[in-house]
N, C-alpha and C. Protein backbone atom coordinates (compact mmCIF):
# COMPACT_ATOMS: atom_id res chain seq x y z
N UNK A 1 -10.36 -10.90 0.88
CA UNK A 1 -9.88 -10.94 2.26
C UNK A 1 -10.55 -9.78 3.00
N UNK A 2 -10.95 -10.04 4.17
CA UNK A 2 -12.11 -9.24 4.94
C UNK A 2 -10.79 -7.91 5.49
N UNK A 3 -11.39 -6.65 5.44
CA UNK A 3 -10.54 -5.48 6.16
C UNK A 3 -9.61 -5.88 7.51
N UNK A 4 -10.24 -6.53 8.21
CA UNK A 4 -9.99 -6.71 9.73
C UNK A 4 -8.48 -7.47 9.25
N UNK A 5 -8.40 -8.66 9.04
CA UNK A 5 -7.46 -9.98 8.14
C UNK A 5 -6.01 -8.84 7.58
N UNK A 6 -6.71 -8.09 6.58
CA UNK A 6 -5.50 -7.25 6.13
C UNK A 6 -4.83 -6.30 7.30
N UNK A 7 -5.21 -5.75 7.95
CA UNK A 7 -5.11 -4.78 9.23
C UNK A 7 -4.34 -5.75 9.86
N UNK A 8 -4.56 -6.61 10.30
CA UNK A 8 -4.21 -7.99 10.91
C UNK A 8 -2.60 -8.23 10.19
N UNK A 9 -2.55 -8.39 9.54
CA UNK A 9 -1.50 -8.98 8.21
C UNK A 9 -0.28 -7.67 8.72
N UNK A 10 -1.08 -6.63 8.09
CA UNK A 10 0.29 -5.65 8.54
C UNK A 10 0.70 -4.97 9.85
N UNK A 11 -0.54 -5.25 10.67
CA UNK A 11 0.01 -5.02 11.98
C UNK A 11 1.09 -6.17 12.50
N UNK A 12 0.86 -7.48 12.26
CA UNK A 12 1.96 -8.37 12.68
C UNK A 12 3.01 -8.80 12.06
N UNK A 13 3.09 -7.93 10.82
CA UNK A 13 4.32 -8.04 9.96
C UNK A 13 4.00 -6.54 9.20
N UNK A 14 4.68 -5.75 10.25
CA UNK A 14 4.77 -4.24 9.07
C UNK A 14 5.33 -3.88 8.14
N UNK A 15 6.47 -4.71 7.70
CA UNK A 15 7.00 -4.64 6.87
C UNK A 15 6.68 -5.18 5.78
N UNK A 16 6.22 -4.00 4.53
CA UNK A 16 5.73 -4.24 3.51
C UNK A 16 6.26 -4.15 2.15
N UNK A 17 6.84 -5.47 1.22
CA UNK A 17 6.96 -5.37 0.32
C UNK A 17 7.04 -4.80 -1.23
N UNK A 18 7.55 -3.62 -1.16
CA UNK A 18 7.03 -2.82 -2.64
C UNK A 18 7.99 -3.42 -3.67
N UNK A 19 7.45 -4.20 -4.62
CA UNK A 19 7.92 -4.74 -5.74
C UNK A 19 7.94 -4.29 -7.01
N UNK A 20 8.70 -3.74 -7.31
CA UNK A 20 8.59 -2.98 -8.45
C UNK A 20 9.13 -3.78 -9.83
N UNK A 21 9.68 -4.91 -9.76
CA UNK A 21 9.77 -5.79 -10.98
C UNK A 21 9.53 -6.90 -10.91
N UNK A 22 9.30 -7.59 -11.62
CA UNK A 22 8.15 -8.82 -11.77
C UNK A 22 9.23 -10.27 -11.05
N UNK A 23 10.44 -9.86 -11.30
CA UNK A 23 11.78 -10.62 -11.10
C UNK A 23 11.92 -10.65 -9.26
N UNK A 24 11.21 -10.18 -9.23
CA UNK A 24 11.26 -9.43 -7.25
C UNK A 24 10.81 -9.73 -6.86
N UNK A 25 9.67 -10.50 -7.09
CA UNK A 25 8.58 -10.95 -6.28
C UNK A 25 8.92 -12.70 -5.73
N UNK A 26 9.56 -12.93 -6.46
CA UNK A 26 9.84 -14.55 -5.53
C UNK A 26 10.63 -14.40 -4.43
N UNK A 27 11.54 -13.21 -4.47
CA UNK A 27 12.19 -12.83 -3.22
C UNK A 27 11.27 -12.40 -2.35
N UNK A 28 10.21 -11.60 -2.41
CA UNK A 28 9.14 -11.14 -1.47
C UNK A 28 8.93 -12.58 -0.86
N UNK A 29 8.45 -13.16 -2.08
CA UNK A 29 7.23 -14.51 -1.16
C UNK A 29 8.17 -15.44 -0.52
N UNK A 30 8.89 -15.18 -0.43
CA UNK A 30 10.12 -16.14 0.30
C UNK A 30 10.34 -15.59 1.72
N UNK A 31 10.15 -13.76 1.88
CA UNK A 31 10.45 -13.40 2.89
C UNK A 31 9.30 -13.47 3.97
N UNK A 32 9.46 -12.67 5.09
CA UNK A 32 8.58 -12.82 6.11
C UNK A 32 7.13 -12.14 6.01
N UNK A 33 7.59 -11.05 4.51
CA UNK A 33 6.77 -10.53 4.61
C UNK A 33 5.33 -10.60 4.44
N UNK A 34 3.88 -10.29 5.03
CA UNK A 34 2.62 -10.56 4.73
C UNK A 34 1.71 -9.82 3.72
N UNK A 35 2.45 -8.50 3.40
CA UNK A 35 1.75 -7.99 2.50
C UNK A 35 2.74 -7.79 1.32
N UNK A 36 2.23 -7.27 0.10
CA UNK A 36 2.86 -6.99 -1.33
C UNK A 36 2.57 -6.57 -2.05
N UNK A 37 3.23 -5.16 -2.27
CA UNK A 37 2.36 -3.92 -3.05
C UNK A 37 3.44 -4.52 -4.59
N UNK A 38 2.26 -4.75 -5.59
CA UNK A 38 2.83 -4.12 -6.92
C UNK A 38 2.80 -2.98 -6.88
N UNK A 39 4.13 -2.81 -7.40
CA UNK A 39 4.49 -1.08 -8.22
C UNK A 39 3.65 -1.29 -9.57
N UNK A 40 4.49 -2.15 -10.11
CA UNK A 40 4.55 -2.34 -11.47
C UNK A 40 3.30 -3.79 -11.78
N UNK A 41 2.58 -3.45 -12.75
CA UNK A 41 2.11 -4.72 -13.03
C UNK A 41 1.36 -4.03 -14.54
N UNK A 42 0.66 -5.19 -15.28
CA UNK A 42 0.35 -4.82 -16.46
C UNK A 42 -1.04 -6.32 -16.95
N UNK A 43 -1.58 -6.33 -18.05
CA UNK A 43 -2.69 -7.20 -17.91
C UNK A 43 -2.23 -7.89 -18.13
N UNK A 44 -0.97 -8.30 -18.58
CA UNK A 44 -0.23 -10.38 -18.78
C UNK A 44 0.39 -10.36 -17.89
N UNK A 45 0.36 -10.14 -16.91
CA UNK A 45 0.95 -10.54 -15.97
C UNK A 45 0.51 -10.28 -14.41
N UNK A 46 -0.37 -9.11 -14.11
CA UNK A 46 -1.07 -9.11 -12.64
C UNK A 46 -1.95 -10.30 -12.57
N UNK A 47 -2.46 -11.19 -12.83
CA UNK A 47 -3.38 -12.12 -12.38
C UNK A 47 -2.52 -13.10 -11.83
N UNK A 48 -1.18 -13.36 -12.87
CA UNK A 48 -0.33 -14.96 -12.54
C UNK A 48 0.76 -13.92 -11.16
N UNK A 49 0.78 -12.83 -11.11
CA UNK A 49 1.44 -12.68 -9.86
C UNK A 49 0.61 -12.54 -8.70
N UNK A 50 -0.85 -12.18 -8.55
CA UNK A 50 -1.45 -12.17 -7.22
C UNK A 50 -1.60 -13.42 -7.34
N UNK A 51 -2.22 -14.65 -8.23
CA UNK A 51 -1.84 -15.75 -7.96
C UNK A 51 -0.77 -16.08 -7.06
N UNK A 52 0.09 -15.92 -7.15
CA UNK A 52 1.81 -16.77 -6.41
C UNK A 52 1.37 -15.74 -4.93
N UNK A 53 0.77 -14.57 -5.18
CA UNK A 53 0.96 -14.38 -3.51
C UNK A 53 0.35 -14.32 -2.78
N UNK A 54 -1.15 -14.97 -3.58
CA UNK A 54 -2.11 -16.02 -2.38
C UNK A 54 -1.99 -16.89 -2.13
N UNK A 55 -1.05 -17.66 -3.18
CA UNK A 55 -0.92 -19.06 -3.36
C UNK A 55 0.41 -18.95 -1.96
N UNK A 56 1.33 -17.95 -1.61
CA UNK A 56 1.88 -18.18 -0.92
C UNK A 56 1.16 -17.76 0.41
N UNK A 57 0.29 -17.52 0.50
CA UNK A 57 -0.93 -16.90 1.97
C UNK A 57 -0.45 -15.52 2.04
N UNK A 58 -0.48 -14.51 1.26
CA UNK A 58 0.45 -13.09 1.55
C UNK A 58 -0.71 -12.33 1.03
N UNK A 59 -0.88 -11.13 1.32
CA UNK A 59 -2.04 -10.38 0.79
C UNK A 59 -1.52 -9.11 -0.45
N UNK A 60 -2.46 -9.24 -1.19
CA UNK A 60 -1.43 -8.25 -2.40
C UNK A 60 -2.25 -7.46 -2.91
N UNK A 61 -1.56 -6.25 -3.07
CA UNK A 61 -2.36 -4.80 -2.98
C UNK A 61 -1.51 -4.36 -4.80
N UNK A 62 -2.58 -3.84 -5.90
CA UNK A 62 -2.26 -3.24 -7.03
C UNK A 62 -2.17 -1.57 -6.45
N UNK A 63 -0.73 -1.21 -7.65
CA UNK A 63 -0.78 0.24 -7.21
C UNK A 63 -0.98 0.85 -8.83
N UNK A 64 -2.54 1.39 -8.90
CA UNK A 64 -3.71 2.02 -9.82
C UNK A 64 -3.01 2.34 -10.76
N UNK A 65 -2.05 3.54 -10.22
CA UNK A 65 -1.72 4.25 -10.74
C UNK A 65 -0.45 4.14 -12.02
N UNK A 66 0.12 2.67 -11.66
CA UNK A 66 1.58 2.11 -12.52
C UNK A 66 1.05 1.01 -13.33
N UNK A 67 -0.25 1.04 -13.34
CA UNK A 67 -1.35 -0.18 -13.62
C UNK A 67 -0.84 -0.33 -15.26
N UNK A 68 -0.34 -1.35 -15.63
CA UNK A 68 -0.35 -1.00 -17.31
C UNK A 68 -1.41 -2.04 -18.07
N UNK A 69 -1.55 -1.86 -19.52
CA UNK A 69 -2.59 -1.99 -20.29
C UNK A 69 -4.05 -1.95 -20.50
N UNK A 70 -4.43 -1.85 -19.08
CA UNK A 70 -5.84 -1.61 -18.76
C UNK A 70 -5.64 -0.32 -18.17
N UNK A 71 -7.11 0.32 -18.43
CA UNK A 71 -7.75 1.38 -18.51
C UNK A 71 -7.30 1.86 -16.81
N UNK A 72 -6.69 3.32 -16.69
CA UNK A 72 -6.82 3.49 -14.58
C UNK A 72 -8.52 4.36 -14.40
N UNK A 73 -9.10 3.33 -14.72
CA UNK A 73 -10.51 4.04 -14.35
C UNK A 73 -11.28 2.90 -13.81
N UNK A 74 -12.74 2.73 -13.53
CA UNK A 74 -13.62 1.94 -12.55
C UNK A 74 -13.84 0.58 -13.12
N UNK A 75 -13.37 0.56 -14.91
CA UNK A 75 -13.42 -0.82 -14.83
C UNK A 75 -12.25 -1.78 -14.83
N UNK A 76 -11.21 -0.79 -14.67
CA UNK A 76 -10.34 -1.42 -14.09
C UNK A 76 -9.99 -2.17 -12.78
N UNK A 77 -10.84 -1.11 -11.79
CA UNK A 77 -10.36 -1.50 -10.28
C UNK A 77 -11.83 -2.53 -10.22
N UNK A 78 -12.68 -2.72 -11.29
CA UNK A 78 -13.78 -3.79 -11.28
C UNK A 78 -12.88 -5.08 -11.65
N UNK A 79 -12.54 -5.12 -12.65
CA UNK A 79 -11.41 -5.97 -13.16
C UNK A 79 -10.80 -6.74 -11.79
N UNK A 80 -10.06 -5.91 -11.32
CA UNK A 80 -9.23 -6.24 -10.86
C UNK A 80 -9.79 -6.68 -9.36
N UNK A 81 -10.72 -6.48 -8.92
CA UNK A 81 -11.80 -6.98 -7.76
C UNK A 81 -12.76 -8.45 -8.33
N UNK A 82 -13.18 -8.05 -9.56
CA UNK A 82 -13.96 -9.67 -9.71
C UNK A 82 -12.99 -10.78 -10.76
N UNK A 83 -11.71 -10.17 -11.05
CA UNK A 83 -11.47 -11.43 -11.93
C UNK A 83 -9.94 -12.13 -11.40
N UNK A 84 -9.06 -10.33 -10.73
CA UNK A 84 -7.73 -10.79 -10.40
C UNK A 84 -8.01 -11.36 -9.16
N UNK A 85 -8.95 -10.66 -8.72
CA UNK A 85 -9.02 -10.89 -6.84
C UNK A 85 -8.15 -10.44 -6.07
N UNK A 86 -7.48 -9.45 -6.52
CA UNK A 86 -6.49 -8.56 -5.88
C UNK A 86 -7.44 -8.29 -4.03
N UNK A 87 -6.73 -7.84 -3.41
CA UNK A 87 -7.13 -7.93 -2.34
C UNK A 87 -7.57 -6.41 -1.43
N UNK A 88 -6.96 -5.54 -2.26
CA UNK A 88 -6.95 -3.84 -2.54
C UNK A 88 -6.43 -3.17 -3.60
N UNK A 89 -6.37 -1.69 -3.11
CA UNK A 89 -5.77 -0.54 -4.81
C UNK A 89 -4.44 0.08 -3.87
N UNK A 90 -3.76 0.72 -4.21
CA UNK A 90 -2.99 1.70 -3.56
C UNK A 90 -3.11 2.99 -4.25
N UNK A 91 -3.65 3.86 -4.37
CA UNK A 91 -3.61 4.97 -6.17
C UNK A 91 -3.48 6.74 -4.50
N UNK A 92 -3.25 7.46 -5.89
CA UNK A 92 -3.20 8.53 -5.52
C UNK A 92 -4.43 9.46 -5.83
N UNK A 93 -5.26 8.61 -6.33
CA UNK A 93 -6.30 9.35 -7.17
C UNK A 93 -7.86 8.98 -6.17
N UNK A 94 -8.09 10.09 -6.12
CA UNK A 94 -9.82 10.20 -4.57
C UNK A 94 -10.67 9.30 -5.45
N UNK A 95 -10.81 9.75 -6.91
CA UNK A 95 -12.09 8.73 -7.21
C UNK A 95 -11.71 7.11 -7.57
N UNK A 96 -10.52 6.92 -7.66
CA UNK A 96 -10.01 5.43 -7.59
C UNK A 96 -10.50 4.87 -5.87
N UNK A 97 -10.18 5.42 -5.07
CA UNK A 97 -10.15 5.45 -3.83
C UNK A 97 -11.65 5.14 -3.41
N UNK A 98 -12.63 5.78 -3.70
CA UNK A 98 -14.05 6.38 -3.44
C UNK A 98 -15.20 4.98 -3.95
N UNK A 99 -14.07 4.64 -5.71
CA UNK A 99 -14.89 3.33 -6.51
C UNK A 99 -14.58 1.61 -5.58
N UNK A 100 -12.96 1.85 -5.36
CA UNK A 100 -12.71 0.66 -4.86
C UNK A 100 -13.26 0.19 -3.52
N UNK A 101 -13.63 1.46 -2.76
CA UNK A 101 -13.85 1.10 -1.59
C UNK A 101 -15.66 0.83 -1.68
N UNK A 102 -16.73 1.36 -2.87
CA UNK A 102 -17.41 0.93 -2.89
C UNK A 102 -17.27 -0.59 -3.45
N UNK A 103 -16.81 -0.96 -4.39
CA UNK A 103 -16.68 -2.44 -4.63
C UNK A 103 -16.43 -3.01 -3.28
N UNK A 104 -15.94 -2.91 -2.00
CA UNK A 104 -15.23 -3.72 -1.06
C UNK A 104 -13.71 -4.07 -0.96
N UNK A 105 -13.34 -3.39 -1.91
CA UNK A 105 -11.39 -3.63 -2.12
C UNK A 105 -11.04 -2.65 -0.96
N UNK A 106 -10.29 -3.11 -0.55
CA UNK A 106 -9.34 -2.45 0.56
C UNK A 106 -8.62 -1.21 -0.23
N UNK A 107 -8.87 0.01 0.30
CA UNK A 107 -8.11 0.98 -0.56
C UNK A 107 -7.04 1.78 0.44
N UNK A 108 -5.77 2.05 -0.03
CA UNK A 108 -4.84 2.55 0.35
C UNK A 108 -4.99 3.95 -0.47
N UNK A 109 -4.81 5.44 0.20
CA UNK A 109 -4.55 6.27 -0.32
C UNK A 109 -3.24 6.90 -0.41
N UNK A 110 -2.54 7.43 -1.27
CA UNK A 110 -0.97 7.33 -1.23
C UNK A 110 -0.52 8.86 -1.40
N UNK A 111 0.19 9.83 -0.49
CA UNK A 111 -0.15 10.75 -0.50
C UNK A 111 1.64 11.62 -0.36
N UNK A 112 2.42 12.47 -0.99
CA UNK A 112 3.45 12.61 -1.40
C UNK A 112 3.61 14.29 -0.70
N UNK A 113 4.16 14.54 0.34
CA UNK A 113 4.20 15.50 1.82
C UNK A 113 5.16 15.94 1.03
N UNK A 114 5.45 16.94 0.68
CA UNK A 114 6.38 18.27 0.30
C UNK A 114 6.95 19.54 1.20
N UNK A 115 5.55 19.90 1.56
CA UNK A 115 5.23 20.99 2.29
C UNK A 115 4.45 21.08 3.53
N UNK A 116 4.15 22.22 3.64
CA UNK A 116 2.52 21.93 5.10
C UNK A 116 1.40 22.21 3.79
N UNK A 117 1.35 22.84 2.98
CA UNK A 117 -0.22 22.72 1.90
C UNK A 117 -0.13 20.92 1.31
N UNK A 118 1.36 20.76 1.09
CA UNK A 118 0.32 19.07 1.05
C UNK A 118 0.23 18.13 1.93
N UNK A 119 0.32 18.60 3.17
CA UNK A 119 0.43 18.11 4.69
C UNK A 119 -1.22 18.00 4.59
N UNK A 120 -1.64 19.75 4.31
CA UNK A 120 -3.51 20.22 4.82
C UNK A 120 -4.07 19.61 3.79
N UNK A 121 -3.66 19.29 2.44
CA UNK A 121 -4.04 18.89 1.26
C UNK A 121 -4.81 17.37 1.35
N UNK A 122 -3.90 17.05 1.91
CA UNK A 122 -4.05 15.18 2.40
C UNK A 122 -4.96 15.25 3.36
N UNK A 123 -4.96 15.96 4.60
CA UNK A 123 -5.77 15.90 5.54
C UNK A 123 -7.16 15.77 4.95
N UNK A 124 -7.45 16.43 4.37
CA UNK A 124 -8.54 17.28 3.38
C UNK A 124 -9.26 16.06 2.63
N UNK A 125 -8.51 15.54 2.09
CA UNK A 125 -8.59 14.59 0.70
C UNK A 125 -9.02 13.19 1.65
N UNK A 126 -8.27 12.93 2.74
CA UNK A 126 -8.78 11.90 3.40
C UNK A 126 -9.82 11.93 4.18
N UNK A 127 -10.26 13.19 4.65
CA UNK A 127 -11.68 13.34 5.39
C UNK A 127 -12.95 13.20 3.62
N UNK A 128 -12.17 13.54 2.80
CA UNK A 128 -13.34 13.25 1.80
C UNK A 128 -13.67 11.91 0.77
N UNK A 129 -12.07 11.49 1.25
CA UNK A 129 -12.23 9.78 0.28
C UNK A 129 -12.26 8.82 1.17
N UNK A 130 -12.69 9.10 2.27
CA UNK A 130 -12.27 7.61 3.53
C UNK A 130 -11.65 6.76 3.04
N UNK A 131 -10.22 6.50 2.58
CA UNK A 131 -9.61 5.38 2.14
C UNK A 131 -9.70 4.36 3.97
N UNK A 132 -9.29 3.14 3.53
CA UNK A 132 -9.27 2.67 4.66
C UNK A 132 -8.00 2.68 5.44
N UNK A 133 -7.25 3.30 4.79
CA UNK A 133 -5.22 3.45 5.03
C UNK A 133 -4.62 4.55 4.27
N UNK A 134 -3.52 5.25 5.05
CA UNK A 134 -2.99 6.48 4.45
C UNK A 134 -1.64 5.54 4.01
N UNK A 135 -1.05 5.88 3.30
CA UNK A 135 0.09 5.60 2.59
C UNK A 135 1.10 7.44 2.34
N UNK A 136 1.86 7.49 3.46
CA UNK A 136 2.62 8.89 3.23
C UNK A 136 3.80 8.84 2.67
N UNK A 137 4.52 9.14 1.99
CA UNK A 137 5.63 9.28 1.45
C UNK A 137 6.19 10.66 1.20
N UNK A 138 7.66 11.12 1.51
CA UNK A 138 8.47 9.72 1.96
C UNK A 138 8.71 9.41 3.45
N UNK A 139 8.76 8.33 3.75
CA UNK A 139 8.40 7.70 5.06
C UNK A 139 9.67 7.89 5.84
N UNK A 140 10.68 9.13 5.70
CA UNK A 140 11.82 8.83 6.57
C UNK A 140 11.35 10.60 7.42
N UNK A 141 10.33 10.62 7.83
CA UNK A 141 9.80 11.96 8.35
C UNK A 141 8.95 11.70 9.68
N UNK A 142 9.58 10.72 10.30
CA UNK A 142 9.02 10.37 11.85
C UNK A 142 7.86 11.53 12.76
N UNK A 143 8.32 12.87 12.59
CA UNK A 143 7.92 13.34 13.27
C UNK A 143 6.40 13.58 12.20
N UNK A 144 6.54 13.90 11.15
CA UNK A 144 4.99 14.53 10.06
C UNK A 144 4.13 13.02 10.13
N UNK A 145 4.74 12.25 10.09
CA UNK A 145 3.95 10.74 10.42
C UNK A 145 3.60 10.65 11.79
N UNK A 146 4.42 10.92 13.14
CA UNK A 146 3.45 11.04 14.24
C UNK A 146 2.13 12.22 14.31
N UNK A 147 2.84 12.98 13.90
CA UNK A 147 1.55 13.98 13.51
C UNK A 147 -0.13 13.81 12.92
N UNK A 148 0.55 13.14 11.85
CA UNK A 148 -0.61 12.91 10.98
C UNK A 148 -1.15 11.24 11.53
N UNK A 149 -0.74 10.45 11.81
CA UNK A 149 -0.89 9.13 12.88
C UNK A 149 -2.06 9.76 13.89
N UNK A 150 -2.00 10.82 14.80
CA UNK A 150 -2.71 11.58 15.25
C UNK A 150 -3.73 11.80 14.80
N UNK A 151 -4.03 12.79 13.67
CA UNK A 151 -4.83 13.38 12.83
C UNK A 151 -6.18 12.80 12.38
N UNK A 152 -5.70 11.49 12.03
CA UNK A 152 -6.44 10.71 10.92
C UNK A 152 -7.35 9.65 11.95
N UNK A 153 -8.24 9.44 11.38
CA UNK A 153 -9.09 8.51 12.24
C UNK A 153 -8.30 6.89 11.56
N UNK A 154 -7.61 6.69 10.21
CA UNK A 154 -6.99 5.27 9.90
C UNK A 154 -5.84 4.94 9.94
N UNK A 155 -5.40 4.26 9.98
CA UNK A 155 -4.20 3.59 9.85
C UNK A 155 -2.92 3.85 9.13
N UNK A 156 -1.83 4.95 9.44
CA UNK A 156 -1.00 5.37 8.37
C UNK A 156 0.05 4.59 8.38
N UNK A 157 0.44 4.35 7.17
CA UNK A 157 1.50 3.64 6.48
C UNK A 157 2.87 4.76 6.19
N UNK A 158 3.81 4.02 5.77
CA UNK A 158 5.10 5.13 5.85
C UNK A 158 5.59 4.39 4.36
N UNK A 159 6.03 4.97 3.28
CA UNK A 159 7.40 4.30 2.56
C UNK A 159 7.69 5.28 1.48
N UNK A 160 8.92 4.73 0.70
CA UNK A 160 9.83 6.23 0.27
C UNK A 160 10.90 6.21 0.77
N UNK A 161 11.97 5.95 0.51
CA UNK A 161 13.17 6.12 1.12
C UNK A 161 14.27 5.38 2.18
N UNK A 162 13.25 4.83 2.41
CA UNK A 162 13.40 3.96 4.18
C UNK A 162 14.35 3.08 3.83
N UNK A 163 15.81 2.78 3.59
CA UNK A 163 16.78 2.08 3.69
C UNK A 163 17.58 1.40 4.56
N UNK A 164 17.13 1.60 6.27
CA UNK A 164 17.75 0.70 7.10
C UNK A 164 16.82 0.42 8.06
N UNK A 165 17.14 -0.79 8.83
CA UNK A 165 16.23 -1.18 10.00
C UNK A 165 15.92 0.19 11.18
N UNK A 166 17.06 0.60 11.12
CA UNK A 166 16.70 1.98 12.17
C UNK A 166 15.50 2.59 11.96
N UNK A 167 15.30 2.84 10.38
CA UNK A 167 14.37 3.84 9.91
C UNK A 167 13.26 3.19 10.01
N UNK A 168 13.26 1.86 9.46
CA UNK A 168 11.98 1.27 9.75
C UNK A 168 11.78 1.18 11.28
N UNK A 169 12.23 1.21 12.32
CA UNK A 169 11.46 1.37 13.38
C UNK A 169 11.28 2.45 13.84
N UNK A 170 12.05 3.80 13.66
CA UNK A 170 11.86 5.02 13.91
C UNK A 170 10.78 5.32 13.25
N UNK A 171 10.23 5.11 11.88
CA UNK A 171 8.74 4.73 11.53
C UNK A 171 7.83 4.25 12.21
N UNK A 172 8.03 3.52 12.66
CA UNK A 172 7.01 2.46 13.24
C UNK A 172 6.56 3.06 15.01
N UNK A 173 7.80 3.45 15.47
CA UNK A 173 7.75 4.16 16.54
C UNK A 173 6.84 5.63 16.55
N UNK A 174 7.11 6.10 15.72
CA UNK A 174 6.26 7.28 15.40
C UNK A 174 4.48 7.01 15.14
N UNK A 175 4.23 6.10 15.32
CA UNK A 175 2.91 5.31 14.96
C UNK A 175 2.47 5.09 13.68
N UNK A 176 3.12 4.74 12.76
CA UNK A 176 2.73 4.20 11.33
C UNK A 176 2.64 2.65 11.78
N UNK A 177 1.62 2.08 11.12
CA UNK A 177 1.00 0.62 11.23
C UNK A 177 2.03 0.16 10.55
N UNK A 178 2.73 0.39 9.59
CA UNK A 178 4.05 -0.42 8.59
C UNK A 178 4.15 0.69 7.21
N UNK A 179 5.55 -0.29 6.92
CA UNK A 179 6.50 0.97 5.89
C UNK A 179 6.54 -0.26 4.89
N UNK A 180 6.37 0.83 3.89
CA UNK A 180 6.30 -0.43 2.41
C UNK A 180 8.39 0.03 1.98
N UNK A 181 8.85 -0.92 1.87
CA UNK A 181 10.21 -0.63 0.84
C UNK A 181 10.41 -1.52 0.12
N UNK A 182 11.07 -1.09 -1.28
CA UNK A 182 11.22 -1.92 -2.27
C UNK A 182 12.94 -2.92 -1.71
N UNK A 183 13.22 -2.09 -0.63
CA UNK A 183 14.80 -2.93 -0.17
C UNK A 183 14.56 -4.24 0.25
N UNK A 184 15.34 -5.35 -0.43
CA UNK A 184 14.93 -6.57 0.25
C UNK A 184 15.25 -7.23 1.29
N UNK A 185 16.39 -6.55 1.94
CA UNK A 185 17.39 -6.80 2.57
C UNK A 185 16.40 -6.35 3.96
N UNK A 186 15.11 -5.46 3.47
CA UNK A 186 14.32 -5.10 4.74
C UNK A 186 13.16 -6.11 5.19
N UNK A 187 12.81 -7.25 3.85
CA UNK A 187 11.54 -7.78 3.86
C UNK A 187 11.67 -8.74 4.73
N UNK A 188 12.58 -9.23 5.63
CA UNK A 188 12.82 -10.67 6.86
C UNK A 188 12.97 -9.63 7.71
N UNK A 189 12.81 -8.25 7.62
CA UNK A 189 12.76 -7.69 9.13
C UNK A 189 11.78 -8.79 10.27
């Protein structure tokens, strides 16, 4: 799926799916939602689930880093570009970030705000891995997300925490493109 298409996807449905058990995902593809981050996935089973969520027209993003039985290195995110057809990575890691985006996978960089050093940390890391999307967590920090929304020349994402519709738009208001939550009760926002 071409960059523009995915951009597309979560700008008109920001609300993004984080699925963290394999049992979760028919509730996703049922909801409104257009995108669908695995948390969790492993090699018997990520191919037959991005299956079901192309098969349902939804775009689905692996997260590198929770990746199980295969290797979290370049022939993995090869793997997972020429055989799953995953559609992007989500990882926390620059050279996951740096490989996928040379393959053409849509890469999300996912980045965990503590402080202001991992506020400058991220800044830093994204002027040197051009992911094509920031992923900040945790996403109930409206104001460090307008900030950094600012900052960044791409597209920041919000999730982490985000448990009611309020928050998801006080997110969204702050200029994050969309908030990933694993709550389902959020995915027919």
């Amino acid at each position: 799926m071409e960059h523009e298409r995915i951009l597309d996807h979560i700008e008109s449905h920001p609300v993004i799916a984080a699925v963290r058990h394999e049992e979760d995902l028919a509730h996703a593809l049922c909801s409104q939602v257009q995108t669908v981050f695995l948390l969790q996935a492993d090699i018997f089973n990520v191919q037959p689930m991005v299956d079901r969520i192309h098969s349902a027209g939804k775009t689905a993003f692996i997260h590198m880093d929770f990746l199980e039985g295969l290797g979290r290195d370049q022939k993995a995110i090869d793997y997972l570009h020429e055989t799953v057809q995953a559609d992007g990575i989500i990882s926390t890691k620059t050279n996951h970030i740096k490989h996928a985006k040379g393959r053409g996978l849509f890469a999300i960089q996912r980045f965990f705000l503590v402080d202001s050093l991992s506020y400058e940390t991220a800044v830093k890391t994204v002027e040197a891995a051009g992911p094509d999307m920031v992923e900040v967590m945790p996403g109930v920090m409206p104001r460090i997300i307008r900030r950094l929304a600012e900052q960044l020349r791409m597209p920041v994402i919000a999730g982490g925490l985000v448990t009611s519709k309020d928050e998801v738009i006080e997110i969204l208001k702050a200029g994050a493109m969309g908030v990933s939550t694993a709550r389902k009760e959020l995915w027919s926002l």
